[in-house]
PDB file of N, CA and C in Angstrom:
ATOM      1  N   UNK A   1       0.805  28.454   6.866  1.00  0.00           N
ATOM      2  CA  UNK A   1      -0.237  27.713   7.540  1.00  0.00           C
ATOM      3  C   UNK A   1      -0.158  28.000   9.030  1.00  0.00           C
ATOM      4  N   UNK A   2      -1.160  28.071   9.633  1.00  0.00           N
ATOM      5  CA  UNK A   2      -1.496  28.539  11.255  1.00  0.00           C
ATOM      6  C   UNK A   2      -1.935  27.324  11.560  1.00  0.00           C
ATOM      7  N   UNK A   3      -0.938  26.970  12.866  1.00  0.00           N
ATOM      8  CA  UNK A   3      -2.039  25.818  13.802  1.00  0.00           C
ATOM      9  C   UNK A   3      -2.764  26.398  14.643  1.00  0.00           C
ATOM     10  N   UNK A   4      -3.608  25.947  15.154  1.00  0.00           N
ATOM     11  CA  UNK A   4      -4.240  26.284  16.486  1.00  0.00           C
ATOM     12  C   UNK A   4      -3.596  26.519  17.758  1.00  0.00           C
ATOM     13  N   UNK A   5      -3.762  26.688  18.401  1.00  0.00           N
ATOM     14  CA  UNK A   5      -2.819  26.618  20.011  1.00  0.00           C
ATOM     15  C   UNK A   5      -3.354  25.124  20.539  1.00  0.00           C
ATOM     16  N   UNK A   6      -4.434  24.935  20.442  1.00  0.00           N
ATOM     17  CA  UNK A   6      -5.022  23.838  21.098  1.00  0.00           C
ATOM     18  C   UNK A   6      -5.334  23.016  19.756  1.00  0.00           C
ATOM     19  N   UNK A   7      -4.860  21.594  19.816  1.00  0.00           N
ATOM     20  CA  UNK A   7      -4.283  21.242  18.356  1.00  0.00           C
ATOM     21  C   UNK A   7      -4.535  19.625  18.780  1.00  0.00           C
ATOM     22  N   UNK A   8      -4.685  18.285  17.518  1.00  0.00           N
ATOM     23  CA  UNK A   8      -4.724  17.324  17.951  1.00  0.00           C
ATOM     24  C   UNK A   8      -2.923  16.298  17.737  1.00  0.00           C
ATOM     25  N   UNK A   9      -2.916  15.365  18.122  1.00  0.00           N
ATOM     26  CA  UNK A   9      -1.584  14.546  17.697  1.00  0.00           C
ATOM     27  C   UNK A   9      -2.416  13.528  17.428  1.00  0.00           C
ATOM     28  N   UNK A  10      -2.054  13.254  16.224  1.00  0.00           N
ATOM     29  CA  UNK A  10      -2.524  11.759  15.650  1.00  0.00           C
ATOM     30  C   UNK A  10      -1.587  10.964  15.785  1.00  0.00           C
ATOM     31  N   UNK A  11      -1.235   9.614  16.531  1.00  0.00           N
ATOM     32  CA  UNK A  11       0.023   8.925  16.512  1.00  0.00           C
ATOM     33  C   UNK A  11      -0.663   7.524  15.772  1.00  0.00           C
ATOM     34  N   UNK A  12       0.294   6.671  14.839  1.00  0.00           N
ATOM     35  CA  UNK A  12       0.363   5.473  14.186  1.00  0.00           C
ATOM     36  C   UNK A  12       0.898   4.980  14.364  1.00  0.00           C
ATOM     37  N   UNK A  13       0.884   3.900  14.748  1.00  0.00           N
ATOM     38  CA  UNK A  13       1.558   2.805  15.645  1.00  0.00           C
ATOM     39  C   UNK A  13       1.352   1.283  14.087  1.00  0.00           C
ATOM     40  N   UNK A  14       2.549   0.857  13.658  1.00  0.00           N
ATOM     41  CA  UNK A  14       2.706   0.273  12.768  1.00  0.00           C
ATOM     42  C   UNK A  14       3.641  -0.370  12.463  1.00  0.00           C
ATOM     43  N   UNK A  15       3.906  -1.564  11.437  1.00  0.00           N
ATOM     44  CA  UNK A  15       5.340  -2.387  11.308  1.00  0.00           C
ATOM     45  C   UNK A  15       5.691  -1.160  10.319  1.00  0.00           C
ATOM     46  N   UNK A  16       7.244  -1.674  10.028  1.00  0.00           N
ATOM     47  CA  UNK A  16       7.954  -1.424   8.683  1.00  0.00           C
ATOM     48  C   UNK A  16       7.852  -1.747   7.863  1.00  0.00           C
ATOM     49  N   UNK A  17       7.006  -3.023   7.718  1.00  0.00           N
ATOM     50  CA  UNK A  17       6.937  -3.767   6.321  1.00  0.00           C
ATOM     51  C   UNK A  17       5.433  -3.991   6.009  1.00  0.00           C
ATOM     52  N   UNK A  18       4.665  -2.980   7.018  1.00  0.00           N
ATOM     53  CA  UNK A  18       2.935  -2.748   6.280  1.00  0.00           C
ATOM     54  C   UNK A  18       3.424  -2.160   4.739  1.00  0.00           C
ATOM     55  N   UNK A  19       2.289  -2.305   4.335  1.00  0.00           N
ATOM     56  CA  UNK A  19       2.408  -1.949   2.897  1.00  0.00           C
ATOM     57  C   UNK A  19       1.375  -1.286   2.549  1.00  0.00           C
ATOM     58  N   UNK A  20       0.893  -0.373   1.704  1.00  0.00           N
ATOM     59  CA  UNK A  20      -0.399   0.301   1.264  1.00  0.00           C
ATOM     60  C   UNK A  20       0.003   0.110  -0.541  1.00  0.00           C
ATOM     61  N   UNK A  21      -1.002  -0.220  -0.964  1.00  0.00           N
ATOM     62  CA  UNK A  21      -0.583  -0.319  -2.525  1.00  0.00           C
ATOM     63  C   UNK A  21       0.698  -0.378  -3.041  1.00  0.00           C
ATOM     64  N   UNK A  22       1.374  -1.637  -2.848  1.00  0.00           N
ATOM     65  CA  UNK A  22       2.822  -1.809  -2.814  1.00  0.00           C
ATOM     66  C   UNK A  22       3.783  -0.969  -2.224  1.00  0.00           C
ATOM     67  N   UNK A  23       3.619   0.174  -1.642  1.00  0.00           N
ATOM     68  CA  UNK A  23       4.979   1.235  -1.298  1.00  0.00           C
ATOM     69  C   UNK A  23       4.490   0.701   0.093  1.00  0.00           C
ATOM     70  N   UNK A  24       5.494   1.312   1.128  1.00  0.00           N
ATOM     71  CA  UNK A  24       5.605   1.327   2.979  1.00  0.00           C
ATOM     72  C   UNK A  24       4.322   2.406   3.185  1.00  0.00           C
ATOM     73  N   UNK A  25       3.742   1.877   3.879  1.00  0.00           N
ATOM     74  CA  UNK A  25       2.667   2.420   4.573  1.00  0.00           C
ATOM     75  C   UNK A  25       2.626   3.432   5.210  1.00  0.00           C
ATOM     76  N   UNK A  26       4.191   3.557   5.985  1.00  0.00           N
ATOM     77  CA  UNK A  26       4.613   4.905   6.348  1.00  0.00           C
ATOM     78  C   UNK A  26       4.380   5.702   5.355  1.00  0.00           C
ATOM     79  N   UNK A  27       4.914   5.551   4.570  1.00  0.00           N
ATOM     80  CA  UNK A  27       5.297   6.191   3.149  1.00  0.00           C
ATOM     81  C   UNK A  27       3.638   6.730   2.935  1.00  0.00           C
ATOM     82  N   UNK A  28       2.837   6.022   2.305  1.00  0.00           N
ATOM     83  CA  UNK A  28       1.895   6.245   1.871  1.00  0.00           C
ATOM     84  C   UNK A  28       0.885   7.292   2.791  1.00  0.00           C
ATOM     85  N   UNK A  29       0.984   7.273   4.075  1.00  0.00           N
ATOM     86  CA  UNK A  29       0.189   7.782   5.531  1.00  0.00           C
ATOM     87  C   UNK A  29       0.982   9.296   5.403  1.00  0.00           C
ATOM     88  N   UNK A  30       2.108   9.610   5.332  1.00  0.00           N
ATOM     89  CA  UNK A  30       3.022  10.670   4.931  1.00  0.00           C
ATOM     90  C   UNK A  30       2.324  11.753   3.840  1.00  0.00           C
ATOM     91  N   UNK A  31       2.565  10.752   2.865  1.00  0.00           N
ATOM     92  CA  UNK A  31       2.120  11.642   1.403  1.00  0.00           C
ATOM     93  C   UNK A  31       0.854  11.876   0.900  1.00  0.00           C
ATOM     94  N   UNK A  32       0.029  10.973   1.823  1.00  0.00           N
ATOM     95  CA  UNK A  32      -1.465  11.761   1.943  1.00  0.00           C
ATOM     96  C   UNK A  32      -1.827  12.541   2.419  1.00  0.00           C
ATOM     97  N   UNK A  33      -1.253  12.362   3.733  1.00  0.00           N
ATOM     98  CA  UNK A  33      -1.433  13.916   4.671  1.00  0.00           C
ATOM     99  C   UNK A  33      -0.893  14.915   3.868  1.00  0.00           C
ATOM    100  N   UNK A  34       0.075  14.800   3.389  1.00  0.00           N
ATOM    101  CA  UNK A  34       0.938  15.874   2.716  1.00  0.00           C
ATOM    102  C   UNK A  34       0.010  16.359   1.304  1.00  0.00           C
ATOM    103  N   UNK A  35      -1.090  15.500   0.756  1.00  0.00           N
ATOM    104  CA  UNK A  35      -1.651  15.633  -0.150  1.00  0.00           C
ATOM    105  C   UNK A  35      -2.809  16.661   0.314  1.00  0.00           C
ATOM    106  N   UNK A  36      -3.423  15.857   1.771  1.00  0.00           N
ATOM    107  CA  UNK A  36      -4.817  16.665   2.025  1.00  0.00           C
ATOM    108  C   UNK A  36      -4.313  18.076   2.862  1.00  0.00           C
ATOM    109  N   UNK A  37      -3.370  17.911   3.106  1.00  0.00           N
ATOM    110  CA  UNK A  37      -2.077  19.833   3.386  1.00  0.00           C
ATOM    111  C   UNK A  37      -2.663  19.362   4.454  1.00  0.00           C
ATOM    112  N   UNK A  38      -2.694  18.711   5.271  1.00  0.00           N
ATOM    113  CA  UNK A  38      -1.723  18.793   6.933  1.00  0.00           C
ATOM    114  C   UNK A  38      -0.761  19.256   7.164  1.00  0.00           C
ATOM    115  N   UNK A  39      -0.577  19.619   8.278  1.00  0.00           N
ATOM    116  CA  UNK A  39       0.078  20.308   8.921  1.00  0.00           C
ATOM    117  C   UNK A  39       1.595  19.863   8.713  1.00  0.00           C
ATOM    118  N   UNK A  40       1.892  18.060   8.899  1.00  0.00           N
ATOM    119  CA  UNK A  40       3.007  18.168   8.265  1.00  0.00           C
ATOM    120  C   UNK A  40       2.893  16.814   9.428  1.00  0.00           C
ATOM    121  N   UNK A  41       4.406  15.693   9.237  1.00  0.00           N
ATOM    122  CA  UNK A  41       4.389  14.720   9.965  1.00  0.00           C
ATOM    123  C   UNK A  41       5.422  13.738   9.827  1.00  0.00           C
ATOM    124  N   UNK A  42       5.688  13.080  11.000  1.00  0.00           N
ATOM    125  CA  UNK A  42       7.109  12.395  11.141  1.00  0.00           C
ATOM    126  C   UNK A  42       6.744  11.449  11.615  1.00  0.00           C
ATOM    127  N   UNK A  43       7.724  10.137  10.558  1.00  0.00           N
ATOM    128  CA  UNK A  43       7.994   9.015  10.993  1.00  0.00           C
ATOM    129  C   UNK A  43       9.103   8.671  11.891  1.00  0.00           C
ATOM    130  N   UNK A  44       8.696   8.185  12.980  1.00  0.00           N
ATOM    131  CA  UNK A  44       9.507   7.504  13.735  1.00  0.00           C
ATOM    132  C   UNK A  44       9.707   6.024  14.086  1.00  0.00           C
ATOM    133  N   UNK A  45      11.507   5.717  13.744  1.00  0.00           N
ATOM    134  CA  UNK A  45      11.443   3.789  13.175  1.00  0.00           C
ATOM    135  C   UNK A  45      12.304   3.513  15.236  1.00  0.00           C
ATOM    136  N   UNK A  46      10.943   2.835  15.341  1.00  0.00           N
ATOM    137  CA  UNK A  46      11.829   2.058  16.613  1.00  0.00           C
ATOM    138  C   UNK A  46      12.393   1.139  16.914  1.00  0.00           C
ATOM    139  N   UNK A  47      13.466   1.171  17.868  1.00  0.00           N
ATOM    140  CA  UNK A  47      14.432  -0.023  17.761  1.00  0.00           C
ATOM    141  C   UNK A  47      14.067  -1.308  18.875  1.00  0.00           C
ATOM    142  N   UNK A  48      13.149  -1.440  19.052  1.00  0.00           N
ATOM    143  CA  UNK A  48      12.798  -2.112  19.737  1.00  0.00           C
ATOM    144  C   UNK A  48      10.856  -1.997  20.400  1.00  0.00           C
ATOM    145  N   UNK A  49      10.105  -2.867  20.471  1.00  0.00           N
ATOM    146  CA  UNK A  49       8.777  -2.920  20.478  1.00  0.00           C
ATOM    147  C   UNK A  49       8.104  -4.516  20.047  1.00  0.00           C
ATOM    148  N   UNK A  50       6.882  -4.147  20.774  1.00  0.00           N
ATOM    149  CA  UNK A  50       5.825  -4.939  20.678  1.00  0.00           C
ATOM    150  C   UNK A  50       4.671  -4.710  20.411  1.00  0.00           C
ATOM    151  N   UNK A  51       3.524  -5.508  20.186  1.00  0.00           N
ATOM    152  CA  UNK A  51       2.109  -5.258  19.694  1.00  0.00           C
ATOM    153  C   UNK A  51       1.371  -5.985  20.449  1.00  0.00           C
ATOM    154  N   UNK A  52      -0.075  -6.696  19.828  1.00  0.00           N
ATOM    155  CA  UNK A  52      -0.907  -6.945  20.016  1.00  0.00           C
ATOM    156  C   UNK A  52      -0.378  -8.379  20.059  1.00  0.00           C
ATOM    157  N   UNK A  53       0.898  -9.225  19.526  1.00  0.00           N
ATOM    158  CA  UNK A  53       0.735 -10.139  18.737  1.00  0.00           C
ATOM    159  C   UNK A  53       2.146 -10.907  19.918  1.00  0.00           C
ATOM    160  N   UNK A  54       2.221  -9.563  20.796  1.00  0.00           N
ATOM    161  CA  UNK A  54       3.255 -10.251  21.652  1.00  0.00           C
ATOM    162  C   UNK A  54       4.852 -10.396  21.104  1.00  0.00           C
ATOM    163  N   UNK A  55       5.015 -10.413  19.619  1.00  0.00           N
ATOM    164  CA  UNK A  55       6.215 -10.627  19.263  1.00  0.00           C
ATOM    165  C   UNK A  55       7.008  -9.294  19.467  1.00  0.00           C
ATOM    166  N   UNK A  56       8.811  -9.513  19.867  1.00  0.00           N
ATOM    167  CA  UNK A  56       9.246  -8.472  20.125  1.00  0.00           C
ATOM    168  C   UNK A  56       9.999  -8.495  18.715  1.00  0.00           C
ATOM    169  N   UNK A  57      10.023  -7.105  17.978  1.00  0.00           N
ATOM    170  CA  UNK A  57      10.518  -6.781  17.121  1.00  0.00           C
ATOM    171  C   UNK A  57      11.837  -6.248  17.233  1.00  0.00           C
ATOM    172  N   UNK A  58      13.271  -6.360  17.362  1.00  0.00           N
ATOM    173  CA  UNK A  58      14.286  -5.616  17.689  1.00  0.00           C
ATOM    174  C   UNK A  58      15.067  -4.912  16.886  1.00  0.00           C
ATOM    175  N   UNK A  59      16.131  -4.237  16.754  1.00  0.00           N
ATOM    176  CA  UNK A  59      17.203  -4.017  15.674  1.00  0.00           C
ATOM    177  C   UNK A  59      18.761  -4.114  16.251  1.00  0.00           C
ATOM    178  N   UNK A  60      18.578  -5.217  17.372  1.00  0.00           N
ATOM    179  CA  UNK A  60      20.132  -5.949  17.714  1.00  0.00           C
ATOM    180  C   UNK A  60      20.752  -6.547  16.557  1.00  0.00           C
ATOM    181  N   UNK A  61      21.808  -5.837  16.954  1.00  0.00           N
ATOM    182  CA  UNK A  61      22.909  -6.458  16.019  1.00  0.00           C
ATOM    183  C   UNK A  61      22.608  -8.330  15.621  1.00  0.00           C
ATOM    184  N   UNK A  62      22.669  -9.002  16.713  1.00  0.00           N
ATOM    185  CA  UNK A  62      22.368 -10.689  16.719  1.00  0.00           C
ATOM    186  C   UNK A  62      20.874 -10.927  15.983  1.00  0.00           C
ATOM    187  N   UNK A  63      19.903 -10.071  16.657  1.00  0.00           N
ATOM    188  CA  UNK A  63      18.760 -10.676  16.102  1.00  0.00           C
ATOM    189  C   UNK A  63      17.785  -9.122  14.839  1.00  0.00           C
ATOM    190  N   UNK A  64      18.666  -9.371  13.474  1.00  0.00           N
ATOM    191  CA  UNK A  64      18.400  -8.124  12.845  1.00  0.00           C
ATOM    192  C   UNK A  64      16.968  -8.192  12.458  1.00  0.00           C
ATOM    193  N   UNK A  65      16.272  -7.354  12.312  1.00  0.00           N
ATOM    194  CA  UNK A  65      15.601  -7.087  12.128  1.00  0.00           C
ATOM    195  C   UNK A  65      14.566  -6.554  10.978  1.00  0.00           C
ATOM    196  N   UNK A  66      14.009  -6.573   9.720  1.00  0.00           N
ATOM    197  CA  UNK A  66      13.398  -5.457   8.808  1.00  0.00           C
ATOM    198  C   UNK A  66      11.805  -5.262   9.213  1.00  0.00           C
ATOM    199  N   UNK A  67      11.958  -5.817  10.313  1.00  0.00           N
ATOM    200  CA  UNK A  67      10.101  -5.102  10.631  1.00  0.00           C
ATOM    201  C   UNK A  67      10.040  -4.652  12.011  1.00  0.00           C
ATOM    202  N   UNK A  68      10.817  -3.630  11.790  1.00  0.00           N
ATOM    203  CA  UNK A  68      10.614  -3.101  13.214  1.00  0.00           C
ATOM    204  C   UNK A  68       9.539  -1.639  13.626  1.00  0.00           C
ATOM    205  N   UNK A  69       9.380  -1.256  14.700  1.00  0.00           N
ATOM    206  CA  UNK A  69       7.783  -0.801  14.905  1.00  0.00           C
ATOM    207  C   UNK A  69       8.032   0.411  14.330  1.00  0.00           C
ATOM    208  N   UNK A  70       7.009   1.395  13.462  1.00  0.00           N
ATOM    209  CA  UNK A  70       6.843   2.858  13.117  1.00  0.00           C
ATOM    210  C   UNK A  70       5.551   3.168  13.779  1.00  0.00           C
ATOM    211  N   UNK A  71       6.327   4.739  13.790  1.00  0.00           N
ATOM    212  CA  UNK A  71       5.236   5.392  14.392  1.00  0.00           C
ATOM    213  C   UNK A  71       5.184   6.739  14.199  1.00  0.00           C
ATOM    214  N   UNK A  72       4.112   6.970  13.062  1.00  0.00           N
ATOM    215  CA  UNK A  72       3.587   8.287  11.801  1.00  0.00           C
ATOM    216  C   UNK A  72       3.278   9.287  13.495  1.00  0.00           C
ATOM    217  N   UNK A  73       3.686  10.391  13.478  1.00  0.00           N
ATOM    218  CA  UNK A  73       2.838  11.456  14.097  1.00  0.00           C
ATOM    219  C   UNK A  73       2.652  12.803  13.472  1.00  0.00           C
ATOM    220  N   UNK A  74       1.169  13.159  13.560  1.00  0.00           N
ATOM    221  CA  UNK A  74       0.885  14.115  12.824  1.00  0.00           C
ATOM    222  C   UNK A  74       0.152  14.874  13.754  1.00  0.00           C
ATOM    223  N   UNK A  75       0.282  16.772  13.453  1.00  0.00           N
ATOM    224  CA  UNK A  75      -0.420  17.127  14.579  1.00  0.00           C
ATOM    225  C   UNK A  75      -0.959  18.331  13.922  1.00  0.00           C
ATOM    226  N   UNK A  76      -2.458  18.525  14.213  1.00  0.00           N
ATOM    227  CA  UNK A  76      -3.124  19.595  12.786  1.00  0.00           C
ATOM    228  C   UNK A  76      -4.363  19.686  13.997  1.00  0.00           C
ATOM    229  N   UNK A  77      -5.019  21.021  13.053  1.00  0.00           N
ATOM    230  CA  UNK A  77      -6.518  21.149  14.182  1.00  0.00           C
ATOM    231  C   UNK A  77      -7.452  19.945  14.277  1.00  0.00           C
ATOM    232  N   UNK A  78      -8.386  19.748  15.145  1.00  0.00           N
ATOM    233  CA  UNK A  78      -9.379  18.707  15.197  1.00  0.00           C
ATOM    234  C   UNK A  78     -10.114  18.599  14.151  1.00  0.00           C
ATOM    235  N   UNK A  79     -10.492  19.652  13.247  1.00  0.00           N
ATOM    236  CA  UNK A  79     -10.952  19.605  12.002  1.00  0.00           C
ATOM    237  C   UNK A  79     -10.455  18.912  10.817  1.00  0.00           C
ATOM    238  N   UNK A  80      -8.965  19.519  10.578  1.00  0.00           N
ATOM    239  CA  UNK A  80      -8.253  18.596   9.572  1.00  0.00           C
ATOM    240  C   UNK A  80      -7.678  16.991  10.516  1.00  0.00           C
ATOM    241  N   UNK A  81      -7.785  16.619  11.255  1.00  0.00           N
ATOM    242  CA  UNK A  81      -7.748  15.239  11.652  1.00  0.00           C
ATOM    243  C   UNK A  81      -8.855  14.525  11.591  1.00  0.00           C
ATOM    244  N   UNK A  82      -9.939  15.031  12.025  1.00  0.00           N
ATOM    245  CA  UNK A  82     -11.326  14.403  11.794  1.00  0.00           C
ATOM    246  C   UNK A  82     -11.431  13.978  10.102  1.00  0.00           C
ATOM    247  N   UNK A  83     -11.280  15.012   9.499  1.00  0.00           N
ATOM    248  CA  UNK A  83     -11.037  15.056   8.194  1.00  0.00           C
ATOM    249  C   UNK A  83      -9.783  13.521   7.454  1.00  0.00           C
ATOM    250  N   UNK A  84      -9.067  13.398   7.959  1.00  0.00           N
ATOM    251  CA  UNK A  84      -7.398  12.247   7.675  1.00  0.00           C
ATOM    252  C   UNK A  84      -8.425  11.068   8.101  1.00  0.00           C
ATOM    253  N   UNK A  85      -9.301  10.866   9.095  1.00  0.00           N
ATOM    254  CA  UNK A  85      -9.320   9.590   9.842  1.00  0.00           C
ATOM    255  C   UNK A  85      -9.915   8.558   9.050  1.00  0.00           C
ATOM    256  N   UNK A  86     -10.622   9.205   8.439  1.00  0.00           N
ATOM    257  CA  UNK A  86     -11.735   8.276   7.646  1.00  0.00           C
ATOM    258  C   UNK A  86     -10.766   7.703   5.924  1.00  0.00           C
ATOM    259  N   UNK A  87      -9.389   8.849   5.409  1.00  0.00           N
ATOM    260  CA  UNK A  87      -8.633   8.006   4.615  1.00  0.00           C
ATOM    261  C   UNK A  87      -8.157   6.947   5.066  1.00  0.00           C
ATOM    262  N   UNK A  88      -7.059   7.678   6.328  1.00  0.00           N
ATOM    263  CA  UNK A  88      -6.720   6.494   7.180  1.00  0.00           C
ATOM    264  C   UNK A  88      -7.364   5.082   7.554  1.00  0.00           C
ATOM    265  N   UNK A  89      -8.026   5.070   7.692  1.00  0.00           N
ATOM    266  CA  UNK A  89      -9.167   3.501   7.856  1.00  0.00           C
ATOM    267  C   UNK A  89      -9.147   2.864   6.342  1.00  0.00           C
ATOM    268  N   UNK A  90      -8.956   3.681   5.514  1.00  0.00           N
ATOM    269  CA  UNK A  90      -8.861   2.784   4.244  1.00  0.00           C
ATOM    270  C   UNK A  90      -7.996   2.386   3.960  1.00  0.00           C
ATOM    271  N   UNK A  91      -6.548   3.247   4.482  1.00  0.00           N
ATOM    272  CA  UNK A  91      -5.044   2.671   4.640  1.00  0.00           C
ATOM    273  C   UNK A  91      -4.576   1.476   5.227  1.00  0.00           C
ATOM    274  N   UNK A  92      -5.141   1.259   6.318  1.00  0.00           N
ATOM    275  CA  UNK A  92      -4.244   0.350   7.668  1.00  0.00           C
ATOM    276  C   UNK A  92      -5.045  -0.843   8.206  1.00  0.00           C
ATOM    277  N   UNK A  93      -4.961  -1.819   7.461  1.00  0.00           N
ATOM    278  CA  UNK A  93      -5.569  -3.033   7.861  1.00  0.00           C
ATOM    279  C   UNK A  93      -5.203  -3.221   9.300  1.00  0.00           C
ATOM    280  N   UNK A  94      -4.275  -2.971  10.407  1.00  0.00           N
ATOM    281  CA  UNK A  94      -4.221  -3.239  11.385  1.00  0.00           C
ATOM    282  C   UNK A  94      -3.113  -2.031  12.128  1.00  0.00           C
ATOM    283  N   UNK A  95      -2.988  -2.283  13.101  1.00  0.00           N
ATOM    284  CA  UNK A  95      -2.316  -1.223  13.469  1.00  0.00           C
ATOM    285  C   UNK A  95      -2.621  -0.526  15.291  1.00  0.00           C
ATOM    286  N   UNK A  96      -2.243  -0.123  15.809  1.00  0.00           N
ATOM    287  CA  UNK A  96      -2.824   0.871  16.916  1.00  0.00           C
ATOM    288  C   UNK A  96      -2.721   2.667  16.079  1.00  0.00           C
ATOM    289  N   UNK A  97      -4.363   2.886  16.423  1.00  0.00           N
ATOM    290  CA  UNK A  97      -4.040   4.660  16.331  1.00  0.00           C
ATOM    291  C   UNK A  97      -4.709   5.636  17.355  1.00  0.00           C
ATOM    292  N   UNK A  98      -3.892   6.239  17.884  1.00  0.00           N
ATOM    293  CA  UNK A  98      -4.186   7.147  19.360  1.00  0.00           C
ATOM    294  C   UNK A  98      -4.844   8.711  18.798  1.00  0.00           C
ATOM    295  N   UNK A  99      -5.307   9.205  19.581  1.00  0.00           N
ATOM    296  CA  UNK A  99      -5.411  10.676  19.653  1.00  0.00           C
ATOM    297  C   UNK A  99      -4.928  11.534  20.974  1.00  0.00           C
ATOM    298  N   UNK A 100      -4.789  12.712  21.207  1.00  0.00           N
ATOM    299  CA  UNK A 100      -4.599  13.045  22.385  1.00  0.00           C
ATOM    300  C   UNK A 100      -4.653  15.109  21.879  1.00  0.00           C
ATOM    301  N   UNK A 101      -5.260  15.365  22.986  1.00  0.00           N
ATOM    302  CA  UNK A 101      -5.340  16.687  22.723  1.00  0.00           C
ATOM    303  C   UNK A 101      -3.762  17.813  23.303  1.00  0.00           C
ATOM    304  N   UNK A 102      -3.423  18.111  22.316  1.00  0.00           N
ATOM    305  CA  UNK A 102      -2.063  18.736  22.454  1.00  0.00           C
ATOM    306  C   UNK A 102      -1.961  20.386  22.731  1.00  0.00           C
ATOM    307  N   UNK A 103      -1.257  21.071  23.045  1.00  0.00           N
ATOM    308  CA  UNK A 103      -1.428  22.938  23.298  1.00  0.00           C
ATOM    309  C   UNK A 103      -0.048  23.016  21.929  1.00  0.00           C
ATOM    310  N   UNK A 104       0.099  23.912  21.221  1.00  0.00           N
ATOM    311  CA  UNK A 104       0.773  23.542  19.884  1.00  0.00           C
ATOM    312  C   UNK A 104       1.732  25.329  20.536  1.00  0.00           C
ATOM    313  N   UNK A 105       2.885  25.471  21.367  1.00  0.00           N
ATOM    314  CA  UNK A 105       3.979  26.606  21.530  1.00  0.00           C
ATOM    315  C   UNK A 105       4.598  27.128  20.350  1.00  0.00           C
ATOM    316  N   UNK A 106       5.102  26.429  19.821  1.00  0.00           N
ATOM    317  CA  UNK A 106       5.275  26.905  17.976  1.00  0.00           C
ATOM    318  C   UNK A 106       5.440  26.276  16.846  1.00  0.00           C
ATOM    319  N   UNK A 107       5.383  26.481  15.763  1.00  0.00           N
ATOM    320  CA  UNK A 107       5.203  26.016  14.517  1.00  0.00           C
ATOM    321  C   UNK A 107       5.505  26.390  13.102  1.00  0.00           C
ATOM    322  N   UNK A 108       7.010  25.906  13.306  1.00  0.00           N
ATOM    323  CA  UNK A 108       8.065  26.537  11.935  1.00  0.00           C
ATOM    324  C   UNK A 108       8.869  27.848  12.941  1.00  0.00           C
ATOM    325  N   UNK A 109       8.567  29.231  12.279  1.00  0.00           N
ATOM    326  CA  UNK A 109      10.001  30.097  12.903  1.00  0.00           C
ATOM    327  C   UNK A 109       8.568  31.120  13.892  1.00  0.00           C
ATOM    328  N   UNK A 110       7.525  30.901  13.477  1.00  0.00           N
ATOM    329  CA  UNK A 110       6.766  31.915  14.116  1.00  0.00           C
ATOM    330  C   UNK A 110       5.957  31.419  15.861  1.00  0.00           C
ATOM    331  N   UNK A 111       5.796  32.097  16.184  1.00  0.00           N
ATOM    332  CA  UNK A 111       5.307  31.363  17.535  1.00  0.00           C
ATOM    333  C   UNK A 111       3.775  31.610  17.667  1.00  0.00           C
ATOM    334  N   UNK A 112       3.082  30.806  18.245  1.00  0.00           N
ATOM    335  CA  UNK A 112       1.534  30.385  18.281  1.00  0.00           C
ATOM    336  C   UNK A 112       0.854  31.322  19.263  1.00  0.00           C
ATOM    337  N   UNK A 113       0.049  32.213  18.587  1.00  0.00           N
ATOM    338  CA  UNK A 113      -0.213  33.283  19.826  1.00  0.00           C
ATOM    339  C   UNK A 113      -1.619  33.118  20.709  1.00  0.00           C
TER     340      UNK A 113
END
């Protein structure tokens, strides 16, 4: 698979304990992309964050935590993201989701010419 050089980042901004048809939402946002062959994409679990809702979510030892913030990033041409957005909306009852236009240097062992 070839990315573009000039490429989008989809970022998902989400708890740990969203859910999509009983499994983690991460989970589910993952294996769709992976279904509709995106480019490919990583969850990242943070140890600390906030939302819309003001509450701080942590993963201190004292105050443990199981809903702490994720955040899916996926990065594919503007075509196949345009394409994800409209599953996505059927996924994520709430959430923050960003875009931002990215320059893509390489991708796997080959480099982006």
């Amino acid at each position: 698979m070839q990315l573009p050089r000039e490429a989008v980042l989809l970022r998902i901004f989400i708890a740990e304990q969203d859910k999509y048809q009983h499994h983690p939402l991460y989970e589910a946002i993952v294996f769709k992309a992976r279904e509709m062959h995106m480019a490919g994409a990583t969850v990242l679990r943070g140890p600390l964050g906030f939302g819309r809702s003001s509450r701080v979510h942590t993963a201190k030892v004292l105050r443990l935590s199981e809903d702490l913030p994720i955040v899916v990033e996926i990065v594919d041409s503007q075509e196949q993201i345009d394409m994800f957005l409209p599953v996505l909306d059927t996924m994520i009852g709430g959430g923050l989701i960003t875009l931002e236009k990215v320059r893509v240097l390489q991708y796997g062992t080959d480099r982006v010419s």
